[in-house]
C-alpha atoms as a PDB file:
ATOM      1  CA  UNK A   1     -25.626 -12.318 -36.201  1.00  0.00           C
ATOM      2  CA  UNK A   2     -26.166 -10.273 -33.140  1.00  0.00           C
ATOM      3  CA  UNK A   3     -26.434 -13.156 -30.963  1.00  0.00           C
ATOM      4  CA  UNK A   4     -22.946 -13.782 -32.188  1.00  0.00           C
ATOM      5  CA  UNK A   5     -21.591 -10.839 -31.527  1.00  0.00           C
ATOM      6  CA  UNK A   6     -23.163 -10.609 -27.900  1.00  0.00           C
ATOM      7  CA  UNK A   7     -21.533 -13.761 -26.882  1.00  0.00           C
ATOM      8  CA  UNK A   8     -18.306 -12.730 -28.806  1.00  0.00           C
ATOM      9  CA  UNK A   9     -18.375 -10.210 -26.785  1.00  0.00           C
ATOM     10  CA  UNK A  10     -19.133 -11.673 -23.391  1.00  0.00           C
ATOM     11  CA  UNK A  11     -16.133 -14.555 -24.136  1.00  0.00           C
ATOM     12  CA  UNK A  12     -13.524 -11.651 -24.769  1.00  0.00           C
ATOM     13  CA  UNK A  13     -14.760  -9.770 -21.242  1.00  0.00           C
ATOM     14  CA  UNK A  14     -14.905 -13.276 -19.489  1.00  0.00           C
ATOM     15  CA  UNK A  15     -11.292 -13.614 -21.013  1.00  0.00           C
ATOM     16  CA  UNK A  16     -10.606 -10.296 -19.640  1.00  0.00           C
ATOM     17  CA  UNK A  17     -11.601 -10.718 -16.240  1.00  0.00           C
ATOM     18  CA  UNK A  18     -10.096 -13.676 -15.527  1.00  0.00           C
ATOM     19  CA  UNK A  19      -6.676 -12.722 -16.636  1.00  0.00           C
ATOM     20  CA  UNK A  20      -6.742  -9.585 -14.349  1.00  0.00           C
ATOM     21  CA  UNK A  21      -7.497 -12.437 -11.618  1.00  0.00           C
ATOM     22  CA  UNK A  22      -3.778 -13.863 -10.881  1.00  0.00           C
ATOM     23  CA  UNK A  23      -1.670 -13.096  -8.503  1.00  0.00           C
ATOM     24  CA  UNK A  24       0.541  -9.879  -8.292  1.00  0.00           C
ATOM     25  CA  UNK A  25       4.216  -9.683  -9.014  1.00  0.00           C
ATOM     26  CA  UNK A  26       5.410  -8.854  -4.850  1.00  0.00           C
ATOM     27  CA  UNK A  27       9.002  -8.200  -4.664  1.00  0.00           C
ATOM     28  CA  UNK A  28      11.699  -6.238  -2.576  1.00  0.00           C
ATOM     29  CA  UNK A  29      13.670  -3.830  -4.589  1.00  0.00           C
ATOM     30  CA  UNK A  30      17.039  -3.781  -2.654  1.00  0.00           C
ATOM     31  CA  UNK A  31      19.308  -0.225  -3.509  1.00  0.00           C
ATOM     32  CA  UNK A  32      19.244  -1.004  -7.618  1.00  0.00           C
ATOM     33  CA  UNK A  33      19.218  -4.253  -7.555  1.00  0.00           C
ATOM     34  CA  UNK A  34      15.883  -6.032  -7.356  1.00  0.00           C
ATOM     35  CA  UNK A  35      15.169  -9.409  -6.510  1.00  0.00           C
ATOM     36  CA  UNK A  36      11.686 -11.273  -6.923  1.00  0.00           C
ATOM     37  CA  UNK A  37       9.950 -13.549  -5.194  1.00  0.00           C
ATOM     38  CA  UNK A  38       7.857 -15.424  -6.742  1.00  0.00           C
ATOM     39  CA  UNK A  39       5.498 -18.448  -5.850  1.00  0.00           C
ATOM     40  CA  UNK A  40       7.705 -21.166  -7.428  1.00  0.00           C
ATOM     41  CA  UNK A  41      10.783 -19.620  -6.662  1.00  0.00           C
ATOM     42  CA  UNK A  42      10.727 -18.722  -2.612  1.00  0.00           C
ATOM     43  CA  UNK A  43       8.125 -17.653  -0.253  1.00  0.00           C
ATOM     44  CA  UNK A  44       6.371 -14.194  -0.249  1.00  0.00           C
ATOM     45  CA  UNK A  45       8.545 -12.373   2.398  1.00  0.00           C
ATOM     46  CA  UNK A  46       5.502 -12.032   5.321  1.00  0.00           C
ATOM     47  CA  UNK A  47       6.432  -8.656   6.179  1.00  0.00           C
ATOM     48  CA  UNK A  48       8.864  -5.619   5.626  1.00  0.00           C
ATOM     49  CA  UNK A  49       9.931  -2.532   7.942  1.00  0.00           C
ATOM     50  CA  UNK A  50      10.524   0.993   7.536  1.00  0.00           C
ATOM     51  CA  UNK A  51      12.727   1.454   4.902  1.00  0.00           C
ATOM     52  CA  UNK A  52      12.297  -1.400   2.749  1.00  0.00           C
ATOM     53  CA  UNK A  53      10.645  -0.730  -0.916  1.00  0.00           C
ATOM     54  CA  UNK A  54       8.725  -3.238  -2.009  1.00  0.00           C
ATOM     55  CA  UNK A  55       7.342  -3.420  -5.407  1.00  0.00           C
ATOM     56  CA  UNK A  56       3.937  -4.610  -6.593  1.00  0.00           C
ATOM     57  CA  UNK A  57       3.516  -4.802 -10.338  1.00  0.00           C
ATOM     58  CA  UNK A  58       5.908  -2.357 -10.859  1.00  0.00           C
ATOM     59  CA  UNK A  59       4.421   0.396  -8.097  1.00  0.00           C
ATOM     60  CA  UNK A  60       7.439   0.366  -5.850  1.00  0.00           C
ATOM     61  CA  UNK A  61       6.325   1.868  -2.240  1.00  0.00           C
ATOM     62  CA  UNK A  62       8.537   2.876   0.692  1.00  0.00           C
ATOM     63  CA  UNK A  63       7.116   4.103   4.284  1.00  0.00           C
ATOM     64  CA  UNK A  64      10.281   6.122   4.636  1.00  0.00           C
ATOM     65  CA  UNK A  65       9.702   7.179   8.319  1.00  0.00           C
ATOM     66  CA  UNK A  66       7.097   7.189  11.032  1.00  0.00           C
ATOM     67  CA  UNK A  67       7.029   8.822  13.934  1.00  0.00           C
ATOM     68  CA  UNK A  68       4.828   9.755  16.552  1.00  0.00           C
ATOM     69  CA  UNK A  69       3.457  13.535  16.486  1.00  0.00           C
ATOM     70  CA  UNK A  70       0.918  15.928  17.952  1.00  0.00           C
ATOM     71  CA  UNK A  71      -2.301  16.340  16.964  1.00  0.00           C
ATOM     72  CA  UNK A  72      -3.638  19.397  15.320  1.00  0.00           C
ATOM     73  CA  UNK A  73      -4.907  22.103  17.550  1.00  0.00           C
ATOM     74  CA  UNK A  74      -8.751  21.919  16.835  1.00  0.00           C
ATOM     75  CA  UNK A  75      -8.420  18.224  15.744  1.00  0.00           C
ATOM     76  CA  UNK A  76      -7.307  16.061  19.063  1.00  0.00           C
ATOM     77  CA  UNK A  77      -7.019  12.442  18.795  1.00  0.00           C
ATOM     78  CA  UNK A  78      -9.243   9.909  19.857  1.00  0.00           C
ATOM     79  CA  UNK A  79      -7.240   7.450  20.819  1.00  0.00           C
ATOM     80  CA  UNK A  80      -4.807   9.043  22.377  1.00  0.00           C
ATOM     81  CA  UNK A  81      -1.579   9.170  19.892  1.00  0.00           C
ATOM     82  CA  UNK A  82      -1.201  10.408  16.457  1.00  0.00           C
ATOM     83  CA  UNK A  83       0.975   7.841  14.250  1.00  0.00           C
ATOM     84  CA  UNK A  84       2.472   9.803  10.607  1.00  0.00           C
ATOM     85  CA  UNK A  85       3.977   8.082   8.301  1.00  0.00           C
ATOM     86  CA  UNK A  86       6.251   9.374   4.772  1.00  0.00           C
ATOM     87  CA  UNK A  87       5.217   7.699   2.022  1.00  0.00           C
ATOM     88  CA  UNK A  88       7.031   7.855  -1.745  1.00  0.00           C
ATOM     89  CA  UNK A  89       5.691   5.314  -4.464  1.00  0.00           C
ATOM     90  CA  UNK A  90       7.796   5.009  -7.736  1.00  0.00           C
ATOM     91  CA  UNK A  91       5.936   4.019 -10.922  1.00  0.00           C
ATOM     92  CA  UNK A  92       8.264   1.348 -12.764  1.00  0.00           C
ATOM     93  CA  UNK A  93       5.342  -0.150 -14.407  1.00  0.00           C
ATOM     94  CA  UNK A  94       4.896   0.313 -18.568  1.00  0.00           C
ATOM     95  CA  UNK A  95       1.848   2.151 -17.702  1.00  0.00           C
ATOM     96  CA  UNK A  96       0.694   5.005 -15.768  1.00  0.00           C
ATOM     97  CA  UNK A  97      -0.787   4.287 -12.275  1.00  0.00           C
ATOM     98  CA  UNK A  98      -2.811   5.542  -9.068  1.00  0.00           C
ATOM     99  CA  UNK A  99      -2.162   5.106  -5.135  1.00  0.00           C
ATOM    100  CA  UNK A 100      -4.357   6.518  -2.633  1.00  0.00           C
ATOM    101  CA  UNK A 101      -4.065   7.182   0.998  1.00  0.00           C
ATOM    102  CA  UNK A 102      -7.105   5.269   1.663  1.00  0.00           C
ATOM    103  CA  UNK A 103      -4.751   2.257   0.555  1.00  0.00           C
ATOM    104  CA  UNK A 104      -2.867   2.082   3.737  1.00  0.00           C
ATOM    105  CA  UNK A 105      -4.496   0.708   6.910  1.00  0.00           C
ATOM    106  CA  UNK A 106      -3.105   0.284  10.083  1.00  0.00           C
ATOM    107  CA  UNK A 107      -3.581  -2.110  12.913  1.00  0.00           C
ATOM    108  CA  UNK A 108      -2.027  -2.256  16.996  1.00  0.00           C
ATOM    109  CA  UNK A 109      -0.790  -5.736  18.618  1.00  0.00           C
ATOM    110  CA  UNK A 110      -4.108  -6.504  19.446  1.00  0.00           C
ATOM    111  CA  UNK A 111      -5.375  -6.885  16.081  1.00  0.00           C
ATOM    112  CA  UNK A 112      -7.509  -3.976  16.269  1.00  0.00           C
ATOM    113  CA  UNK A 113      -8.249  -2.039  13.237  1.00  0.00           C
ATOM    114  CA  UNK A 114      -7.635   2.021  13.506  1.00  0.00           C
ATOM    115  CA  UNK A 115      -8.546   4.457  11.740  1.00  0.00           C
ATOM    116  CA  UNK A 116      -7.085   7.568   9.520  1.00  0.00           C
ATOM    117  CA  UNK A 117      -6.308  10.942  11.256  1.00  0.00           C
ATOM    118  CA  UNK A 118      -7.854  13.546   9.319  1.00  0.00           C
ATOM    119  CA  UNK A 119      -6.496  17.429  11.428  1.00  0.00           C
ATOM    120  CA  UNK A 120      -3.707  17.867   8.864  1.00  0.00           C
ATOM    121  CA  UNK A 121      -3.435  19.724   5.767  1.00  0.00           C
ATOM    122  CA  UNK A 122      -1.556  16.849   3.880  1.00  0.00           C
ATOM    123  CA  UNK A 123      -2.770  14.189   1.409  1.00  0.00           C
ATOM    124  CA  UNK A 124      -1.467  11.552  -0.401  1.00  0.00           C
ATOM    125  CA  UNK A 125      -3.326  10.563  -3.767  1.00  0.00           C
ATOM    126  CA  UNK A 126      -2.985  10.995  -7.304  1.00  0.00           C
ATOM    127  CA  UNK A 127      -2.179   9.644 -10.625  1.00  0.00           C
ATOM    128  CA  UNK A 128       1.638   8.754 -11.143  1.00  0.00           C
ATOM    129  CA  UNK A 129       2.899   8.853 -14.562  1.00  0.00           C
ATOM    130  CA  UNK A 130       4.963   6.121 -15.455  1.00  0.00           C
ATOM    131  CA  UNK A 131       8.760   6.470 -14.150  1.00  0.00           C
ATOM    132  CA  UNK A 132       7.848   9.561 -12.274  1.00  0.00           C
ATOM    133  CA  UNK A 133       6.761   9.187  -8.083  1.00  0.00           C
ATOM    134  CA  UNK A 134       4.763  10.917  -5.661  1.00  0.00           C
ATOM    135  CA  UNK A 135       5.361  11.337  -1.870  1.00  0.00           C
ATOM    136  CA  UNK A 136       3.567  12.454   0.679  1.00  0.00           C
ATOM    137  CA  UNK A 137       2.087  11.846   4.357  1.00  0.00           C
ATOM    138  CA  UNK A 138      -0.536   9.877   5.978  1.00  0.00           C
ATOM    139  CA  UNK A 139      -1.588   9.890  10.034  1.00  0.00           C
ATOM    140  CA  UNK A 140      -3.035   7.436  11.858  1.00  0.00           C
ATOM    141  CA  UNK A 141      -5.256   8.358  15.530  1.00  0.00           C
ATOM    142  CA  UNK A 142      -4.021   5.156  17.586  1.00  0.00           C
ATOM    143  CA  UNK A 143      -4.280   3.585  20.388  1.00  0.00           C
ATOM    144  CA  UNK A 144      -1.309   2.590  22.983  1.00  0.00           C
ATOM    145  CA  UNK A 145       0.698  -0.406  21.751  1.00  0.00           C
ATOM    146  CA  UNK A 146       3.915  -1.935  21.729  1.00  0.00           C
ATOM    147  CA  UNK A 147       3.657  -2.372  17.940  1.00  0.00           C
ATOM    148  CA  UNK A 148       1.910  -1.474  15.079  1.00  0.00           C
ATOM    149  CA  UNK A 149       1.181  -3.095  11.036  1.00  0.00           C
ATOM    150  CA  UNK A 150       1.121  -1.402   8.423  1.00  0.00           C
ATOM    151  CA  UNK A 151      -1.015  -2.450   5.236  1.00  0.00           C
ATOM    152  CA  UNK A 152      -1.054  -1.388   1.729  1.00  0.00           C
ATOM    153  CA  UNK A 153      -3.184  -2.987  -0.768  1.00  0.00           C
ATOM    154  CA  UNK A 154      -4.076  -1.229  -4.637  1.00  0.00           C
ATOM    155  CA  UNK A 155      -7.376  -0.499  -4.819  1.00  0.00           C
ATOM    156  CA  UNK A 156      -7.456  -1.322  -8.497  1.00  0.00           C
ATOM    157  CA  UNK A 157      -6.035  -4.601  -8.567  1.00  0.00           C
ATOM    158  CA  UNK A 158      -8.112  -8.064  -8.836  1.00  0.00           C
ATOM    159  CA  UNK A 159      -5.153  -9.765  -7.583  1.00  0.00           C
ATOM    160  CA  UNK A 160      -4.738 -12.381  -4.820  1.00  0.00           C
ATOM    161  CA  UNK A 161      -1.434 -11.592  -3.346  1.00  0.00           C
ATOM    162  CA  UNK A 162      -1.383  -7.538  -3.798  1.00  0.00           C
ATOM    163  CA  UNK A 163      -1.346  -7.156  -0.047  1.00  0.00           C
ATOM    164  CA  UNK A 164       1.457  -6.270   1.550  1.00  0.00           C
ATOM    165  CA  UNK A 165       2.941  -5.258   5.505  1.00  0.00           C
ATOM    166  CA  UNK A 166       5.113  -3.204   7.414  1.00  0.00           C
ATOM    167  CA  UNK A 167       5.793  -3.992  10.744  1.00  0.00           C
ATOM    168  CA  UNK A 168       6.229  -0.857  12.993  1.00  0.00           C
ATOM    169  CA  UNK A 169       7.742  -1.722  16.874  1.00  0.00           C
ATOM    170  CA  UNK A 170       6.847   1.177  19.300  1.00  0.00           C
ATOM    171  CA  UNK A 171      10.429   1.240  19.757  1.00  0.00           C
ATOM    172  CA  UNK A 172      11.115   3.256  16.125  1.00  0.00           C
ATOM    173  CA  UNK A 173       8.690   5.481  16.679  1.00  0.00           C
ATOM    174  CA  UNK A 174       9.822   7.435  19.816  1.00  0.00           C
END
């Protein structure tokens, strides 16, 4: 009888597992009035801009602004410029959820990966209840480009398609 319940048990995690697996509902939430993209229906938008809210599985996230600012005084940057960016993420899901700062990368024109600047007192984490939001900001050290991307991605998704991208021309940031 244990035996049975062991593999039971395994079938309903298996189950489990595999259902968390698909792909994530990615859509652009336009003033009110939201509009979804899915597979079957049209193509996954390939990127967004300052601005735009985009939802995934009911987490809707907008980079409100970015802007280029100085670094903190005992805290210079590495790379030469300091990219910050205003985040708010609206829970519309039925349940309550988490977004991190860690969550956003960002990358220049080269493809170059950069990292997070870390000389400000702000963060950006934390539990949102569902149908509340959180804002906050993020900084970036960068390099010198004539654009930048953006990337969110939930840490606690299993997902395929969770990803998404903000594309950030020098041009709005000074």
């Amino acid at each position: 009888m244990k035996k049975f319940a062991k593999i039971l048990g395994l079938s309903a995690l298996t189950i489990g597992v595999l259902t968390a697996c698909g792909e994530s509902e990615v859509k652009e939430v336009d003033g009110g009035a939201k509009e979804e993209t899915k597979k079957e229906e049209a193509p996954k938008k390939e990127s967004y801009k300052v601005g735009d809210t985009v939802s995934v599985d009911g987490m809707e996230v907008t980079i409100k602004s970015a802007k280029f600012v100085n670094p903190a005084e005992y805290s210079p940057s590495e790379k030469g410029k300091i990219i910050q960016i205003e985040v708010t993420a609206k829970n519309n899901s039925s349940a309550n959820g988490f977004i991190d700062n860690t969550e956003f990368t960002i990358s220049d024109k080269e493809g170059n990966m950069l990292e997070e600047y870390y000389g400000f007192d702000t963060s950006f984490s934390g539990e949102v209840k569902k149908g509340k939001q959180l804002s906050g900001k993020i900084a970036f050290d960068v390099s010198e480009s004539e654009s930048y991307e953006i990337f969110y991605e939930p840490s606690f998704t299993l997902k395929e398609n969770a990803e998404i991208k903000f594309d950030l021309p020098k041009s709005e940031l000074e």
